[in-house]
N, C-alpha and C. Protein backbone atom coordinates (compact mmCIF):
# COMPACT_ATOMS: atom_id res chain seq x y z
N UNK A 1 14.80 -17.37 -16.77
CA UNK A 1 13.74 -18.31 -16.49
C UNK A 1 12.50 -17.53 -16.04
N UNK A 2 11.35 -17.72 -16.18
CA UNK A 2 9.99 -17.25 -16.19
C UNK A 2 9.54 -17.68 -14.82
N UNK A 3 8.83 -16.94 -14.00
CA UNK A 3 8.28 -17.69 -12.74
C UNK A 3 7.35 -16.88 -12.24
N UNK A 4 6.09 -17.91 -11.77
CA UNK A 4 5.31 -16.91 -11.25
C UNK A 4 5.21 -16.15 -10.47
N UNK A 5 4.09 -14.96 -10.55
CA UNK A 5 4.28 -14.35 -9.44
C UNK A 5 3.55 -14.35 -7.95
N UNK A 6 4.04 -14.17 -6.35
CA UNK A 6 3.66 -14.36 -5.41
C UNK A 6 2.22 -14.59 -5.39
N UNK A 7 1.29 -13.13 -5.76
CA UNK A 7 -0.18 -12.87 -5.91
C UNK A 7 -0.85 -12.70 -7.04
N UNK A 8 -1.27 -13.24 -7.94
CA UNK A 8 -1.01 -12.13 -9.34
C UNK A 8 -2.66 -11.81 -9.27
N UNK A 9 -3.82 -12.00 -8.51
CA UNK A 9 -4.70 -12.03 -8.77
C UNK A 9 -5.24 -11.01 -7.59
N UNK A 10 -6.24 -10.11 -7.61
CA UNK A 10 -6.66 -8.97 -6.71
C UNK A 10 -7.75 -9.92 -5.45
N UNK A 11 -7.17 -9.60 -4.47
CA UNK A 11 -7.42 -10.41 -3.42
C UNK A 11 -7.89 -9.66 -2.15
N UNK A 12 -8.32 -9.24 -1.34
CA UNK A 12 -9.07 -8.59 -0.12
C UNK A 12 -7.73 -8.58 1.20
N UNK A 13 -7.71 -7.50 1.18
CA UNK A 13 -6.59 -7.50 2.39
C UNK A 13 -6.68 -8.44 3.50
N UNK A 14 -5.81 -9.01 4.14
CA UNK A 14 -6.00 -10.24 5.11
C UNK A 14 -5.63 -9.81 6.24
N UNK A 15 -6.40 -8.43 6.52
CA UNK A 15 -5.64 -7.67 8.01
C UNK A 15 -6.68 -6.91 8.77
N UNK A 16 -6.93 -7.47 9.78
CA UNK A 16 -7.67 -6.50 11.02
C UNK A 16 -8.07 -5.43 10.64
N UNK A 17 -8.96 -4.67 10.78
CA UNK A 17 -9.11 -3.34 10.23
C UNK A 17 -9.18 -2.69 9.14
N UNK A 18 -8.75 -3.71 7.93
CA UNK A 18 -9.14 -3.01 6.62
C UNK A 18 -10.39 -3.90 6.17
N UNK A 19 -10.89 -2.58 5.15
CA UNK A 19 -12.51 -2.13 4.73
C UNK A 19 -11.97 -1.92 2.81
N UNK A 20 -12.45 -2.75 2.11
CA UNK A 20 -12.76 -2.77 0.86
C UNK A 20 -11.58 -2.62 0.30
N UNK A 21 -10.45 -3.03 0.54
CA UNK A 21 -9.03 -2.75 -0.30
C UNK A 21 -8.62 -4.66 -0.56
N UNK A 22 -8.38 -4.66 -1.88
CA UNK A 22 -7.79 -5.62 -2.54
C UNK A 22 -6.15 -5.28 -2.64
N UNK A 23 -5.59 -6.73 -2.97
CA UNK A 23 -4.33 -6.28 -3.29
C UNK A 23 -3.88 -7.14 -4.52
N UNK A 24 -2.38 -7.41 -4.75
CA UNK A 24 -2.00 -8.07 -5.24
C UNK A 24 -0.28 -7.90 -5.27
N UNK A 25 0.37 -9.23 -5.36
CA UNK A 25 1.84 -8.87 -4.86
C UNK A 25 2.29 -8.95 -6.16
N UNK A 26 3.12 -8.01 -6.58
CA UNK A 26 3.46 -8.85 -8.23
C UNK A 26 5.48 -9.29 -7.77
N UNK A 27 5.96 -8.30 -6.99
CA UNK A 27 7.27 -8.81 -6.61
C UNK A 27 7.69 -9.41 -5.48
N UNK A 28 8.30 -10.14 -4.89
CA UNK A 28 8.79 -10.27 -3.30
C UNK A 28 10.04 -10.94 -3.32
N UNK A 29 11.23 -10.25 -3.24
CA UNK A 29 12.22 -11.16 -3.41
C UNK A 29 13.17 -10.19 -3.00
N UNK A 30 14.58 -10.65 -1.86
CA UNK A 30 15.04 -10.29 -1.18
C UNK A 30 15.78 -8.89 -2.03
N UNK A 31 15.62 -7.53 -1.09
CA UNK A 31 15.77 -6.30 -1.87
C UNK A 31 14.87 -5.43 -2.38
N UNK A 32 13.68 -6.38 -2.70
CA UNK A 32 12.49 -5.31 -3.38
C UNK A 32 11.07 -6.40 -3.09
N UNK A 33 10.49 -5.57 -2.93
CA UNK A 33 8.83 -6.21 -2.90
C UNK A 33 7.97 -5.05 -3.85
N UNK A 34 7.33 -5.25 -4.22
CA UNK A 34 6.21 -4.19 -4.92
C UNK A 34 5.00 -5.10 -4.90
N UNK A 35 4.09 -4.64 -4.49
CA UNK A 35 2.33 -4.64 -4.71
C UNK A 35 1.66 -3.64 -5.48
N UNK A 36 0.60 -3.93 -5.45
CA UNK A 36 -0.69 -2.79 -5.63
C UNK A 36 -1.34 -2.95 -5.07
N UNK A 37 -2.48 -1.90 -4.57
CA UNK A 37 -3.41 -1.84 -3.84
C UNK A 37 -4.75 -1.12 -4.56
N UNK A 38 -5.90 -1.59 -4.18
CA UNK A 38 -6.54 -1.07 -5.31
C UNK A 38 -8.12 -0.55 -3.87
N UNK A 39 -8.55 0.59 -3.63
CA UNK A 39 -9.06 0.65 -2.71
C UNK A 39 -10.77 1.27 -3.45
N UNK A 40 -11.79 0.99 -2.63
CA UNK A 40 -12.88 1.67 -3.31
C UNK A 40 -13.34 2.90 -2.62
N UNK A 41 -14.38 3.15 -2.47
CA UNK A 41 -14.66 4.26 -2.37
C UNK A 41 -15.06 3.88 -0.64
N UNK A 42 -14.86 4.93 0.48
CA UNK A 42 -14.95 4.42 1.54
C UNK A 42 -13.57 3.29 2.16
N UNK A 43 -12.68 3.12 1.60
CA UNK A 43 -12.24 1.79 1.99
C UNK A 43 -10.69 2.47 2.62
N UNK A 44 -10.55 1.43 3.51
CA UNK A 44 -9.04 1.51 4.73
C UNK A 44 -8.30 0.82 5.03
N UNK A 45 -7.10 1.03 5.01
CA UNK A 45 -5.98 -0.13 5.72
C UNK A 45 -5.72 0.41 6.91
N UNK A 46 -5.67 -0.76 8.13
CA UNK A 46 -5.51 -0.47 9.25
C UNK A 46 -4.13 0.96 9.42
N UNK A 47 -4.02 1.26 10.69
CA UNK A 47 -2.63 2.29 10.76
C UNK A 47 -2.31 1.42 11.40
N UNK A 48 -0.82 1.04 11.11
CA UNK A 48 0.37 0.45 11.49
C UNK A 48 1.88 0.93 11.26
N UNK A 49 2.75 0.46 12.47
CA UNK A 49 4.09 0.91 11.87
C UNK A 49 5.13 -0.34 11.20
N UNK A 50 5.17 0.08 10.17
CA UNK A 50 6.01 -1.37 8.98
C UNK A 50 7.48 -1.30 9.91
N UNK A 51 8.46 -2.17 9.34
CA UNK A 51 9.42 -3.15 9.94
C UNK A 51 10.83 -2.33 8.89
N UNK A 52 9.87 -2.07 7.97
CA UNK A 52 10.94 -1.26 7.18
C UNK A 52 10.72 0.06 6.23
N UNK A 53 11.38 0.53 5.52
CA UNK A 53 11.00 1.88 4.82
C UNK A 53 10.12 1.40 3.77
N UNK A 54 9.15 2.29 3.44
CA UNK A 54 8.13 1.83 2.11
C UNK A 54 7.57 3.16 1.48
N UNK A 55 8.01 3.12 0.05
CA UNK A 55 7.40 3.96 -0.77
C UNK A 55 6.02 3.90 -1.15
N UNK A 56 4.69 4.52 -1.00
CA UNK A 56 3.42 4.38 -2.13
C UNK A 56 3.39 5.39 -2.95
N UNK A 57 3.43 4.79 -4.17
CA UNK A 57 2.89 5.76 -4.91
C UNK A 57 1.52 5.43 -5.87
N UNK A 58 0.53 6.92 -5.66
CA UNK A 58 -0.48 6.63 -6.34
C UNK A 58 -0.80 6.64 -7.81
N UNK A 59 -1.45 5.68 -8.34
CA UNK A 59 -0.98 5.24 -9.16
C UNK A 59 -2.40 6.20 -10.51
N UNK A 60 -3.65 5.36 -9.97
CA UNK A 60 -4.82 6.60 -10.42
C UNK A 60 -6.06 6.69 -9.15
N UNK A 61 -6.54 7.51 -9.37
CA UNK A 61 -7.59 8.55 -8.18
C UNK A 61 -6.83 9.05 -7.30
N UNK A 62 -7.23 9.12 -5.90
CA UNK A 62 -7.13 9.87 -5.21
C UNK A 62 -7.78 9.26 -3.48
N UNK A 63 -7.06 9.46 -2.71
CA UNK A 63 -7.37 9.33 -1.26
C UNK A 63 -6.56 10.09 -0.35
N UNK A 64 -6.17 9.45 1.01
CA UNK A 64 -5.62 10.15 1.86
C UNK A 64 -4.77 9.05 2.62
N UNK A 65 -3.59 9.53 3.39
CA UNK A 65 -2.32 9.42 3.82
C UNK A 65 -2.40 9.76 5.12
N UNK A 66 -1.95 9.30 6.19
CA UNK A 66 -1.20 9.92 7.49
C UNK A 66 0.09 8.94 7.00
N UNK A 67 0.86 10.11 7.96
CA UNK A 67 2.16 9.30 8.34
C UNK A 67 2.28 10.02 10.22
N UNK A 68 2.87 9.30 10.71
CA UNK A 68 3.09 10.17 11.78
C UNK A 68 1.98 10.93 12.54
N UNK A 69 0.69 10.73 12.09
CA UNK A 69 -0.27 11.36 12.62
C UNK A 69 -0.62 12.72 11.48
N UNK A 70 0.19 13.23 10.68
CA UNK A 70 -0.13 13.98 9.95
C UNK A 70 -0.73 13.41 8.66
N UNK A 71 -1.87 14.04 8.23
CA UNK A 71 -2.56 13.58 7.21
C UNK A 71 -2.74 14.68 5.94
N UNK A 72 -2.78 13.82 4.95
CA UNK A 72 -2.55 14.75 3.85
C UNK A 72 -3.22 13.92 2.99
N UNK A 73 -3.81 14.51 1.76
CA UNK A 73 -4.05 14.32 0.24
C UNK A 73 -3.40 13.72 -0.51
N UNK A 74 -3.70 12.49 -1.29
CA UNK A 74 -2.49 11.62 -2.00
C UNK A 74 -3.33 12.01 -3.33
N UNK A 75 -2.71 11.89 -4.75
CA UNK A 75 -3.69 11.53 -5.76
C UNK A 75 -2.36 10.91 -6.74
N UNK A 76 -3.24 10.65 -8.18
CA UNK A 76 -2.39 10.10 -9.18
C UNK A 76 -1.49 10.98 -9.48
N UNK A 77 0.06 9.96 -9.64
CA UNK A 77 1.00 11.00 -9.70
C UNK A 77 1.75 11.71 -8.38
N UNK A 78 1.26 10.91 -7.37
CA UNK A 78 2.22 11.29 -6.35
C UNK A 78 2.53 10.62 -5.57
N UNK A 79 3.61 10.99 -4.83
CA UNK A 79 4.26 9.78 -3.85
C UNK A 79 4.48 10.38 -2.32
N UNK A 80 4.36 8.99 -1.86
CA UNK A 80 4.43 9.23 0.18
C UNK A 80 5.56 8.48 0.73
N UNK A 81 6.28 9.06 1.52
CA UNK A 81 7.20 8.00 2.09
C UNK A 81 7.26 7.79 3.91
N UNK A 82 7.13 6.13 3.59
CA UNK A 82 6.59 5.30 5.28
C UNK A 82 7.83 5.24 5.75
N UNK A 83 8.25 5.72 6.81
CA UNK A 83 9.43 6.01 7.47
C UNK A 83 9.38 4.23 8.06
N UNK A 84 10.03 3.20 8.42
CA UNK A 84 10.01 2.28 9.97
C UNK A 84 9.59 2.98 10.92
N UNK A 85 8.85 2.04 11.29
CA UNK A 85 8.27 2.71 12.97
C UNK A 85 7.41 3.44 12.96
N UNK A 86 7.26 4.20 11.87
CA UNK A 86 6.34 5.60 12.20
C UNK A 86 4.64 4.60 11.75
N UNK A 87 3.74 5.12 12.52
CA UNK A 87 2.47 4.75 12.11
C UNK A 87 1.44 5.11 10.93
N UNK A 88 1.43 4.49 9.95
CA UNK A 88 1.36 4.84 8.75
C UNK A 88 -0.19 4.42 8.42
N UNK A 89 -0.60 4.84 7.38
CA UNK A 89 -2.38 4.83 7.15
C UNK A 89 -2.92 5.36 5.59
N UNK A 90 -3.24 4.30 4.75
CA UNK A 90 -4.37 5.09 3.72
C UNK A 90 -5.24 4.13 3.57
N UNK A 91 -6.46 5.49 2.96
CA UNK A 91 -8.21 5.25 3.03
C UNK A 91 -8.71 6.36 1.88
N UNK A 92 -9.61 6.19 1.38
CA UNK A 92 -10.23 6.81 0.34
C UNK A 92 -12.01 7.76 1.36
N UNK A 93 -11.77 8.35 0.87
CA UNK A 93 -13.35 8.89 1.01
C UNK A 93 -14.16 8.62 -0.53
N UNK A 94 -14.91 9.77 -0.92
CA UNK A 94 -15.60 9.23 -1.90
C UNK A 94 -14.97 8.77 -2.78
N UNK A 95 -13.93 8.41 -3.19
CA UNK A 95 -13.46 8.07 -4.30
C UNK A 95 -12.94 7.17 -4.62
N UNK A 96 -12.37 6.48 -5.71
CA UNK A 96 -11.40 5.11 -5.79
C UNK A 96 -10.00 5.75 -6.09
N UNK A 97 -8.87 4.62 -5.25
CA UNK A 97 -7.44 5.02 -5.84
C UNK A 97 -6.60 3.55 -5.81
N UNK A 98 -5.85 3.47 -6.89
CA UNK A 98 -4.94 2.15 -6.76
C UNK A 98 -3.49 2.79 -6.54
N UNK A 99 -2.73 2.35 -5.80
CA UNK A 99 -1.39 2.49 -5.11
C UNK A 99 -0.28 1.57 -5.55
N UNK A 100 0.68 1.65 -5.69
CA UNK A 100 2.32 0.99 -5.84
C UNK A 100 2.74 0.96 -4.69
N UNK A 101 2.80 -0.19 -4.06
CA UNK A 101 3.58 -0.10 -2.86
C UNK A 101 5.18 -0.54 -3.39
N UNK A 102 6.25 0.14 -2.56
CA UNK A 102 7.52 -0.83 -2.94
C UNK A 102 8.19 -0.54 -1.44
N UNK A 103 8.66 -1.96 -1.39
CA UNK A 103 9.03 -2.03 0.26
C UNK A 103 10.55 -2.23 -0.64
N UNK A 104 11.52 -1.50 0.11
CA UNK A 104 13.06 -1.50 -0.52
C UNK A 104 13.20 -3.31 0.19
N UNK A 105 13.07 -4.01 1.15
CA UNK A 105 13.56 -5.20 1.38
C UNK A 105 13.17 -6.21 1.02
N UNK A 106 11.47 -6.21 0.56
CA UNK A 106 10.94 -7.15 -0.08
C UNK A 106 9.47 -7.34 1.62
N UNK A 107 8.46 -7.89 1.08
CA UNK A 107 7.56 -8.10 1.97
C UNK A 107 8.13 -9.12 3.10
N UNK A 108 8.97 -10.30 2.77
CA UNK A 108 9.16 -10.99 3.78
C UNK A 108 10.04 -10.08 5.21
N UNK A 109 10.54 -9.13 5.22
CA UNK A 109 10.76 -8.04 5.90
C UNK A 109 9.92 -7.31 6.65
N UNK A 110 8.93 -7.31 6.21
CA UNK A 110 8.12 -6.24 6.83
C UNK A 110 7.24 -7.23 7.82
């Protein structure tokens, strides 16, 4: 059976602290969640620590990552992994990057 999906349309983050990042949910269902994130140039998601483990991977451009306070270089073609608990963070400087989020439990989890 065919059914729609949660977000399917690119939408402005609905969270304290973020600056120019859209999203969109395309999965959420108990076991797996996946989004995208699509950020511009300048743009941030608050740092927070998620509820559960979460993969991003970037999907095209390029920005930046903390996990844990350590910060690093993300670009297309690579992947970060959000521990639970740990305080997690991406933002772009000059550039644009869209992201894969996949939460292993699904968003209603986190």
């Amino acid at each position: 059976m065919v059914t729609n999906v949660k977000r399917p349309e690119w939408e402005a983050l609905p969270f304290d602290g973020c600056r120019n990042v859209e999203g969109k949910v395309l999965l959420d269902e108990p076991g797996i969640g996946l989004a995208m994130l699509r950020f511009e140039p300048e743009a941030t998601i608050h740092e927070h620590a998620g509820v559960t483990d979460c993969w991003v991977v970037c999907i095209e451009g390029r920005g930046l990552t903390s996990v844990g306070g350590v910060q690093a270089e993300i670009e297309a073609g690579q992947k970060v992994f959000w521990p639970n608990g740990v305080p997690h963070r991406l933002w772009t400087a000059g550039s644009m990057m869209t992201t894969l989020i996949v939460h292993p439990l699904g968003f209603e989890a986190s």
